[in-house]
Protein backbone atom coordinates (compact mmCIF):
# COMPACT_ATOMS: atom_id res chain seq x y z
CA UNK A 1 32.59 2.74 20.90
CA UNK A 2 31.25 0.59 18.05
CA UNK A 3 27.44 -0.24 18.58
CA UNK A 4 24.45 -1.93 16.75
CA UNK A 5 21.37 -0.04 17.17
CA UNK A 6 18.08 -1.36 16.44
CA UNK A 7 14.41 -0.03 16.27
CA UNK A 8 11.77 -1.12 18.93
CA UNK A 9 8.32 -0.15 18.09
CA UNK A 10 6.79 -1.91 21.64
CA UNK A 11 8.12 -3.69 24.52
CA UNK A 12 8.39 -7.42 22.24
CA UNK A 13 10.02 -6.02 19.59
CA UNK A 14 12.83 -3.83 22.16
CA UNK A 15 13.42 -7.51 24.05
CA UNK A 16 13.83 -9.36 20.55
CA UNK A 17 16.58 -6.77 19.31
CA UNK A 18 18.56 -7.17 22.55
CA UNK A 19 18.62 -10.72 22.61
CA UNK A 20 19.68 -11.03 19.21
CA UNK A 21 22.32 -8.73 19.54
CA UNK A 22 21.56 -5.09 19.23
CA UNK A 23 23.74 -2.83 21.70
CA UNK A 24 20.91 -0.13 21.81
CA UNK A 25 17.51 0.50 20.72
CA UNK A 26 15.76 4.03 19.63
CA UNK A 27 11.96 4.03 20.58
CA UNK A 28 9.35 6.71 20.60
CA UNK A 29 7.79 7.44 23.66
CA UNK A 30 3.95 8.32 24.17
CA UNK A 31 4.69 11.60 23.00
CA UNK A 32 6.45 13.96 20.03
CA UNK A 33 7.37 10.85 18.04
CA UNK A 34 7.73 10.29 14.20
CA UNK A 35 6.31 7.08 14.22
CA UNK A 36 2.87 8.25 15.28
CA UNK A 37 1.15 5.06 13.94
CA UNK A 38 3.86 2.83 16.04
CA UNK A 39 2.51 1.23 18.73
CA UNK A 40 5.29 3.39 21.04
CA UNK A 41 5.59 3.36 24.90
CA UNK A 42 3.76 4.37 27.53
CA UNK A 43 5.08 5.99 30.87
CA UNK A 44 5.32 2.49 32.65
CA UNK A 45 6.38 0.79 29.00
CA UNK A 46 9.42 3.60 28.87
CA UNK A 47 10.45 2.51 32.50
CA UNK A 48 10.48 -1.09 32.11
CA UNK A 49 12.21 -0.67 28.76
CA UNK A 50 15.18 1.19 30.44
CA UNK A 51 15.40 -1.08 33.56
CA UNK A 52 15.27 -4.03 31.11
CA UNK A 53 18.12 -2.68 29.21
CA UNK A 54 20.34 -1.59 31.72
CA UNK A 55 20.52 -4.75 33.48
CA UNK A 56 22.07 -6.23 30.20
CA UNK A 57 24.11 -3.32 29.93
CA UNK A 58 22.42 -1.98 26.68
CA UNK A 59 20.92 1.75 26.17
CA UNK A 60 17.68 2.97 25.07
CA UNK A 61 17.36 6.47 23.73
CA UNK A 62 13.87 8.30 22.92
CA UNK A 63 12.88 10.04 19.94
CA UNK A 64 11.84 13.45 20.49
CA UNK A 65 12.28 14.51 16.59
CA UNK A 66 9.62 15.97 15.62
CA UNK A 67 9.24 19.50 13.75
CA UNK A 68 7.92 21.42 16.99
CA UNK A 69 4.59 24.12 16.27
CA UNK A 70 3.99 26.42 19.67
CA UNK A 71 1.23 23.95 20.80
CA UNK A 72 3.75 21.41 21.41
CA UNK A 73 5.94 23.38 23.30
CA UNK A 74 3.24 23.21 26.58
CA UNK A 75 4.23 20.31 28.12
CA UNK A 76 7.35 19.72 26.60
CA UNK A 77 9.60 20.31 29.94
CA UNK A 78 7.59 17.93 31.72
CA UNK A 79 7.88 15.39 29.31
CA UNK A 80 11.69 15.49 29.07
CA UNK A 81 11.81 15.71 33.20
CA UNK A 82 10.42 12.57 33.10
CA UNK A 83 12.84 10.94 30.63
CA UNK A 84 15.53 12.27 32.68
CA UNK A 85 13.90 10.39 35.86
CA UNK A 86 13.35 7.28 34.30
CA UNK A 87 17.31 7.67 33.06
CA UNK A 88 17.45 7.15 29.52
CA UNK A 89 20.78 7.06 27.65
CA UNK A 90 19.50 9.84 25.37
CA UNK A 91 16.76 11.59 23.43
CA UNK A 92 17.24 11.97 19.83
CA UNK A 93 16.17 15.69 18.91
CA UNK A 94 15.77 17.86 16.02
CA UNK A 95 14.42 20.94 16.78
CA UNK A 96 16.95 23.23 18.31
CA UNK A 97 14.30 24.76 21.01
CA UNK A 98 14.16 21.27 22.47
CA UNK A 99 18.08 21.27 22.90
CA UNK A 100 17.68 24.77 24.28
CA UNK A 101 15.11 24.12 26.82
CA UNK A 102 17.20 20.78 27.68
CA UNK A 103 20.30 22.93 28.68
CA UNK A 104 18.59 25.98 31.03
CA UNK A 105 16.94 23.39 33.02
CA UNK A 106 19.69 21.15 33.24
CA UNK A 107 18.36 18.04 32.62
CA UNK A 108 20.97 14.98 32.66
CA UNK A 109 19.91 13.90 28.71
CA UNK A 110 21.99 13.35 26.45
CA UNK A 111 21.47 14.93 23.25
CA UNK A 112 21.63 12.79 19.87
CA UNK A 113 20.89 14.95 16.80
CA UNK A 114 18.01 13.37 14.56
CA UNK A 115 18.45 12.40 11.01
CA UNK A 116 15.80 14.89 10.77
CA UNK A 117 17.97 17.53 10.88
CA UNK A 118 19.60 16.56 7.66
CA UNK A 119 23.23 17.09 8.68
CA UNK A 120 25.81 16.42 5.76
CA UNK A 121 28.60 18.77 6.63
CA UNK A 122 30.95 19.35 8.82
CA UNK A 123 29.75 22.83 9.99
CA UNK A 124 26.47 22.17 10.81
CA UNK A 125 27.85 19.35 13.22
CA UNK A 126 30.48 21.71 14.39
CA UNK A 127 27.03 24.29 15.09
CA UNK A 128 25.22 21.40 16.91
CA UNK A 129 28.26 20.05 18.54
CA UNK A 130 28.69 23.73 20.39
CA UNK A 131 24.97 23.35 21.49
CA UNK A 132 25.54 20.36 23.74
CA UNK A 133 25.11 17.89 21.26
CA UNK A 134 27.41 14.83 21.93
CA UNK A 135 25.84 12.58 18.70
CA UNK A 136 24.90 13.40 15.02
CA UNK A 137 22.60 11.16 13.48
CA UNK A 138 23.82 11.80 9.75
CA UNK A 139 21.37 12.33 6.91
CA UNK A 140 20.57 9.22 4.98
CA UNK A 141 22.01 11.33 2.13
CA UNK A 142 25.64 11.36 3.42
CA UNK A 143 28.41 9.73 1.10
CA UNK A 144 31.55 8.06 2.35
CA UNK A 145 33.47 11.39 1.35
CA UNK A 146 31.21 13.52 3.68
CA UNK A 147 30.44 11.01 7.06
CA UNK A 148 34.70 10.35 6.73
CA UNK A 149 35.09 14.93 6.25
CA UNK A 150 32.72 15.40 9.47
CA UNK A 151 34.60 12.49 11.82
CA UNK A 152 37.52 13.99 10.88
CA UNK A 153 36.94 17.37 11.47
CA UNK A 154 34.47 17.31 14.61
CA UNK A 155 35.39 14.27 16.50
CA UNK A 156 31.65 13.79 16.99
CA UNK A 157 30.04 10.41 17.95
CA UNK A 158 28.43 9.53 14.22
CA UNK A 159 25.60 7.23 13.90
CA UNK A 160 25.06 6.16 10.24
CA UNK A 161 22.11 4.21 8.82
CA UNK A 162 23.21 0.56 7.39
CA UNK A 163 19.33 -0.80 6.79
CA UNK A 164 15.89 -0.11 5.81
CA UNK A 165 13.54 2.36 3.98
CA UNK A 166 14.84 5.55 2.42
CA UNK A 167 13.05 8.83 2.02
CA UNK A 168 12.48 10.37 -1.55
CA UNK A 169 12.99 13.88 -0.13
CA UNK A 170 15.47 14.73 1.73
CA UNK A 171 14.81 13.02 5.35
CA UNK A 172 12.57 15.06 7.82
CA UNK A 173 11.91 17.82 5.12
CA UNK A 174 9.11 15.98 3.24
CA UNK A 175 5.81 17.63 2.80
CA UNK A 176 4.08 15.04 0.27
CA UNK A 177 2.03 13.69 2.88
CA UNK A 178 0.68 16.98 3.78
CA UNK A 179 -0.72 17.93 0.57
CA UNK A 180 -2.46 15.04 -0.52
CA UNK A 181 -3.69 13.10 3.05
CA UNK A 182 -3.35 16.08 5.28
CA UNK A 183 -1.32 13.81 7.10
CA UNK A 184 2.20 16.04 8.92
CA UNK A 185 4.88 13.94 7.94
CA UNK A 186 7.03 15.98 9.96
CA UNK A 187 5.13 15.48 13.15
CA UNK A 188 4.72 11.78 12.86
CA UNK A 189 1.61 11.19 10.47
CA UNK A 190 3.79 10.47 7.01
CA UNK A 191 1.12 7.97 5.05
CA UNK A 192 4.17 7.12 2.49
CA UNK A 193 2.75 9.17 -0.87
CA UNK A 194 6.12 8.25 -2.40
CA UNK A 195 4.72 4.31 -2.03
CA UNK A 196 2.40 4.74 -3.80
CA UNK A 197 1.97 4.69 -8.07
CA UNK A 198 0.01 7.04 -9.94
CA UNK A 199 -1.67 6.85 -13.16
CA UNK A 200 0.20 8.44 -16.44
CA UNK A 201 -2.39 8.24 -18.78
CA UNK A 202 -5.61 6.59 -19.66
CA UNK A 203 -3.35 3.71 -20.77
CA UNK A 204 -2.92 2.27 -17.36
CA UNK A 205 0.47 3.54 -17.55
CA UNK A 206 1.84 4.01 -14.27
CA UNK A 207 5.06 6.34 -12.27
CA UNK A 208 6.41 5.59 -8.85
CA UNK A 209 9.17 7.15 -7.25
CA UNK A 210 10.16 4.69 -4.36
CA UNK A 211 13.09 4.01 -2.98
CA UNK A 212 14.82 1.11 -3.01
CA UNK A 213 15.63 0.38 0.56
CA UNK A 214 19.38 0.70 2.17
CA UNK A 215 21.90 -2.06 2.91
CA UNK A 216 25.08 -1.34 3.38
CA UNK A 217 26.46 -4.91 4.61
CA UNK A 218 29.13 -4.97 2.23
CA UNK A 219 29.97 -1.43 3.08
CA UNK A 220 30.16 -2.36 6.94
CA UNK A 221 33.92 -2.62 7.63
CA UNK A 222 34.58 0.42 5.56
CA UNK A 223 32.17 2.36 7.88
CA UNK A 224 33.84 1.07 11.14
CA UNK A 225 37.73 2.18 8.97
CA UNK A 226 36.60 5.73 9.09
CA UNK A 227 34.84 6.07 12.42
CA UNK A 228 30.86 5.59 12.48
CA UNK A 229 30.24 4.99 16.15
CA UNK A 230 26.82 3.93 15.46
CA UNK A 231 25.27 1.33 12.91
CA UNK A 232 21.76 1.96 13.40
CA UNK A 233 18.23 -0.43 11.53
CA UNK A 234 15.74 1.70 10.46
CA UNK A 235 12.11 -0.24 11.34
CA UNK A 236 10.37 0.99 14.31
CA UNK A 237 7.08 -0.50 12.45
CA UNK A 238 8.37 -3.75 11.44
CA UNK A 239 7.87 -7.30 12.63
CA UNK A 240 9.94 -9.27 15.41
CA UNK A 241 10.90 -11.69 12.16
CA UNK A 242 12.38 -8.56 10.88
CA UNK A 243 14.19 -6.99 13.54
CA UNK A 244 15.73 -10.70 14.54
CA UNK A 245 16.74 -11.48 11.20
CA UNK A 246 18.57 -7.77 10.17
CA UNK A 247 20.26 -7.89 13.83
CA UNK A 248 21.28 -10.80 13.80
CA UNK A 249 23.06 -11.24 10.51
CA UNK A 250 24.85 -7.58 11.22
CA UNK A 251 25.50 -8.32 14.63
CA UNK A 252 27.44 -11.42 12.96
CA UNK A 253 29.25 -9.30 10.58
CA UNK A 254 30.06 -6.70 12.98
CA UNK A 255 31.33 -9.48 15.29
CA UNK A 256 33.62 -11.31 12.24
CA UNK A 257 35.24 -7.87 11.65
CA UNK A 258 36.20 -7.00 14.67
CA UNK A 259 38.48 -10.60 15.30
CA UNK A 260 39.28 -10.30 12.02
CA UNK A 261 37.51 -13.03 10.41
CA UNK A 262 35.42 -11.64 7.84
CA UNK A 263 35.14 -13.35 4.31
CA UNK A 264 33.44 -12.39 1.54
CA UNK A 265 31.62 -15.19 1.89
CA UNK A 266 30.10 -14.16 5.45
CA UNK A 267 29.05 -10.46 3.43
CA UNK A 268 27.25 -12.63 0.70
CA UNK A 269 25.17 -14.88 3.06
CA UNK A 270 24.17 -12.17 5.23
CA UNK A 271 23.15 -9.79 2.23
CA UNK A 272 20.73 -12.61 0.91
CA UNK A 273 19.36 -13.21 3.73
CA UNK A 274 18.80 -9.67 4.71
CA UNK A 275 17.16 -9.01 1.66
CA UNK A 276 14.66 -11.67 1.99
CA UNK A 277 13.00 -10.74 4.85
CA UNK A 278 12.14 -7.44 3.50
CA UNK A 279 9.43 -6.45 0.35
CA UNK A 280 12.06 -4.63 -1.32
CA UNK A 281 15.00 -5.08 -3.27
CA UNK A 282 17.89 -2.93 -1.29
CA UNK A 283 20.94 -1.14 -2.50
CA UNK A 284 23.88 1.36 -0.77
CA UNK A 285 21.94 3.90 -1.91
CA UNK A 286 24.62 7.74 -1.90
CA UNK A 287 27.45 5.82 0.36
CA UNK A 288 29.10 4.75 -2.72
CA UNK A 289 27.84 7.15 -5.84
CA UNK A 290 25.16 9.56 -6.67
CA UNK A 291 21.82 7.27 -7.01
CA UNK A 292 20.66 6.14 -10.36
CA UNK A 293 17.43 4.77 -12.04
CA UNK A 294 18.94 0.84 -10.22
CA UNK A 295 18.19 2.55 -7.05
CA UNK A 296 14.01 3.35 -7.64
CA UNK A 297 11.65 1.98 -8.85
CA UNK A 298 10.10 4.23 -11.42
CA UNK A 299 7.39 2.04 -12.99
CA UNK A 300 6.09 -0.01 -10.42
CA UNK A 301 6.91 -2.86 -8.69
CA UNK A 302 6.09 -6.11 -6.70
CA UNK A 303 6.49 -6.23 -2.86
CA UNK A 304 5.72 -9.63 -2.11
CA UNK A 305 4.71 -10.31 1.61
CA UNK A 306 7.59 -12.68 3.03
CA UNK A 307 6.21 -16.08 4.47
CA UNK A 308 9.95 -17.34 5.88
CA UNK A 309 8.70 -16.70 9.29
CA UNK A 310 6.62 -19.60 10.21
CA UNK A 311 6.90 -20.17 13.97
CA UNK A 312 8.60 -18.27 17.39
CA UNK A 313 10.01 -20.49 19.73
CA UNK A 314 7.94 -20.15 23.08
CA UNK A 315 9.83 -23.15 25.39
CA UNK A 316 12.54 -26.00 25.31
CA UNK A 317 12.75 -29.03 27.37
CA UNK A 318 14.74 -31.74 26.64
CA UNK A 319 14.72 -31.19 23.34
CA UNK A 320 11.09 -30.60 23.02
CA UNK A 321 10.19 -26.86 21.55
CA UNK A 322 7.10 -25.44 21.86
CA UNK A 323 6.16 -23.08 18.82
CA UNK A 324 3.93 -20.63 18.34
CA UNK A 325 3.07 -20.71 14.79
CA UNK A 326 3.19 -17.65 12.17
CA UNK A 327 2.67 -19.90 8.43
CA UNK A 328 1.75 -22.63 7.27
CA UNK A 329 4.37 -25.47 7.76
CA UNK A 330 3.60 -29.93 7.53
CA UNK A 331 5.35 -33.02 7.88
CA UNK A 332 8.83 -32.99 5.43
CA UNK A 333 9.58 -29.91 5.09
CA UNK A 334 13.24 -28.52 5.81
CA UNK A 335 13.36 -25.71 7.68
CA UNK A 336 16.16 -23.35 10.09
CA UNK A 337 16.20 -22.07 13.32
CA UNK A 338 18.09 -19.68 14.48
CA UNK A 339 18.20 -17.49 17.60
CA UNK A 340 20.26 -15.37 20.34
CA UNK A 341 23.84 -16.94 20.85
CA UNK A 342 23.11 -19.96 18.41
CA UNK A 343 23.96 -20.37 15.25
CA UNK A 344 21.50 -21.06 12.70
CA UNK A 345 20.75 -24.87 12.21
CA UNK A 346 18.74 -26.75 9.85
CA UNK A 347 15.65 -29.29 10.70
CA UNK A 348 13.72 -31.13 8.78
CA UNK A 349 10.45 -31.79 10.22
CA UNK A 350 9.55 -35.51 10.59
CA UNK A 351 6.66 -35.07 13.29
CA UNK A 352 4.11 -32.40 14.46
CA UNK A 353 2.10 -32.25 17.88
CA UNK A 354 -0.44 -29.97 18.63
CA UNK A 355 -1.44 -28.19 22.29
CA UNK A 356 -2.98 -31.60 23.26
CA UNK A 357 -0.07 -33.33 21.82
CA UNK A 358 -1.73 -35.28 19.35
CA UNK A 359 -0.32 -35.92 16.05
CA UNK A 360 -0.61 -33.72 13.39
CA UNK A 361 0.28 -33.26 9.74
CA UNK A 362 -0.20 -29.41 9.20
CA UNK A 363 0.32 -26.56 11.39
CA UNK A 364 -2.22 -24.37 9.28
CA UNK A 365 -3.44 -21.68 11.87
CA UNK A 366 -1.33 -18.50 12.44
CA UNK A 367 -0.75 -18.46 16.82
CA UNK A 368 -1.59 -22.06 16.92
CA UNK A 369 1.30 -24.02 19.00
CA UNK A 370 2.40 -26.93 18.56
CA UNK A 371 5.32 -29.16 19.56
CA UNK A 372 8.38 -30.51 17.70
CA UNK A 373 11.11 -32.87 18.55
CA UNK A 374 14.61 -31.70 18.34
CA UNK A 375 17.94 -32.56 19.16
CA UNK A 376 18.91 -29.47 21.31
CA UNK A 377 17.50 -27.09 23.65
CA UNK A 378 16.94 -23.63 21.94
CA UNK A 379 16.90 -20.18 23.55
CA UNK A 380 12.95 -18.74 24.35
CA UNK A 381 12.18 -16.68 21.17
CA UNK A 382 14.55 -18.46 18.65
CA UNK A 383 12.67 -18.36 15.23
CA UNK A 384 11.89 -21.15 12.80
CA UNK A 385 11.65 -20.23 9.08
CA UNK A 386 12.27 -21.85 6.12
CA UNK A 387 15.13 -23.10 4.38
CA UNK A 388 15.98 -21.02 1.75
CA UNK A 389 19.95 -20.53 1.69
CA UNK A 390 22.87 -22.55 2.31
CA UNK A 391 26.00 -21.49 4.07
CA UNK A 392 28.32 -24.16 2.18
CA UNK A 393 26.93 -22.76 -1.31
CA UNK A 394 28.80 -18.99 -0.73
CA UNK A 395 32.51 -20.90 0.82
């Protein structure tokens, strides 16, 4: 099984990745999350996420990753009954006690290994595999040489990351947050200390240690060659513009490799546009090589707030759209849509209507909608943004 898995933080953002191609998604439930400042699901959100994806055939799995204390342990049975009644595909886990207490009581989960566990060998997988574990979530720090030595050796499902923000620390072993906010970055409260810059010297001098984030589109094929299962987006606290644009452009690569259709080209577009919905520059981070100075920043840097997005498409009727604005956008400019099971198309915008449909020049307020004339019908939820790439330029 190959499969595209993307991250939900709330019921929009779970419907979003499915239509634009995602085969699962990984969300955090109301409880033992490490996305504590995600929105998450509630009992009746986790219920009609599953019964949403299983009548397109997709899977949800819940995060139940993080580092346990006894406190947490109280109502911990209860908590998993209820993801086994409400049938999701799986809970992702890192504590062993959770897999323990999963197996006495029989519970039909199945059990997906966190990243949090750090896993980079083959033994450890071997260790978790004889524990009931049927998935290992590989550590963000795992080269080509190691997830290829594990598949080999284990025959494990592997889920790799291919996108989003890397740890400094080792993943799920971080304790920076502790000491300076107080914050348990282990139990869901990181506030992202290796974000931020601090001062050198009285100079204004400054030192960071971020991350650049992870893309490994051009890495993609060679992942699917030596058998990741899994390509999983990292972004449970992104935005819909986001988690549309990163799905879709994979889902296209993963779809061109698998007929066999896959040019460089296709790897070139995608990475460009990837990288421009995100606030930082990206790299393959340890896939390829041991990470350098071109994969931090060390002395600053500028993350930019992207205004591509600039409208959601709400309804289309006769090749009328109604849009739900996000930024500013008038009369003349040339923008693209794209959306699930279209291709991405460009416009340029002659005239704007607003609610009442009078005519307008500007649409200058953010959830103000207006109408535009098109030639087509469009998919609910398609996305306008602007023109920024051309195909024809990377043939």
């Amino acid at each position: 099984m190959i499969e595209l898995l993307a991250p939900a933080g709330n019921l929009e953002r779970l419907k979003v990745a499915f239509l634009y191609g995602a085969d699962a998604v990984y969300i955090g439930g109301y409880e033992y999350s490490l996305r504590a400042n995600a929105i998450n699901f509630s009992k009746v959100e986790l219920k009609e996420a599953v019964e949403f994806a299983h009548q397109l055939g997709k899977r949800v799995y819940v995060t139940v990753n993080i580092v346990f204390h006894n406190k947490d342990l109280e109502h911990l049975k209860e908590y998993l009954e209820e993801l086994a009644d409400i049938k999701v595909d799986a809970v992702i886990v890192s504590d062993i006690a959770v897999i323990k207490m999963i197996k006495e009581n029989h519970l039909p989960l199945e059990i997906h290994l966190s990243t949090q566990a750090s896993t980079l060998n083959c033994e450890a997988a071997l260790f978790y595999k004889n524990l009931g574990v049927k998935r290992v979530v590989l550590a963000r720090e795992a080269s080509r040489d190691d997830i290829k030595d594990i598949k080999d050796k284990t025959g494990l499902d592997l889920e790799c990351f291919i996108q989003g923000a890397m740890c400094t620390s080792f993943s799920g072993k971080c304790v920076l947050s502790n000491v300076v906010t107080n914050r348990d970055s282990n139990r869901g409260g990181c506030a992202q200390i290796c974000r931020w810059t601090f001062d050198i010297n009285e100079e204004s001098e400054i030192f960071s240690m971020t991350p650049k984030d992870l893309n490994m589109s051009i890495y993609l094929k060679d992942m699917m060659d030596i058998g990741v299962n899994s390509f999983k987006v990292e972004g449970r606290m992104r935005s819909v513009y986001y988690i549309a644009t990163v799905i879709y452009e994979y889902r296209h690569l993963m779809d061109k490799i698998k007929s066999n259709t896959l040019e460089k080209s296709d790897i070139l577009y995608s990475n460009d546009i990837i990288n421009r919905c995100a606030n930082r520059k990206s790299t393959p981070q340890f896939y390829d090589k041991l990470p350098t100075d071109e994969e931090q920043y060390y002395l600053g840097r500028e993350e930019v707030s992207n205004q591509d997005f600039l409208g959601i498409v709400l309804d289309s009727n006769h090749g009328e759209i109604l849009l739900e604005e996000r930024n500013y956008f008038q009369v003349g400019d040339t923008v693209e849509f794209f959306g699930p099971g279209i291709d991405a198309f460009t416009y340029h915008i002659k005239e704007i209507y607003d609610e009442n449909k009078e005519k307008i020049d500007v649409a200058r307020h953010p959830r103000m909608h207006v109408y535009l004339s098109i030639d087509r019908d469009l998919p609910k939820l398609s996305m306008m943004r602007l023109k920024v790439f051309d195909k024809n330029d990377y043939l």
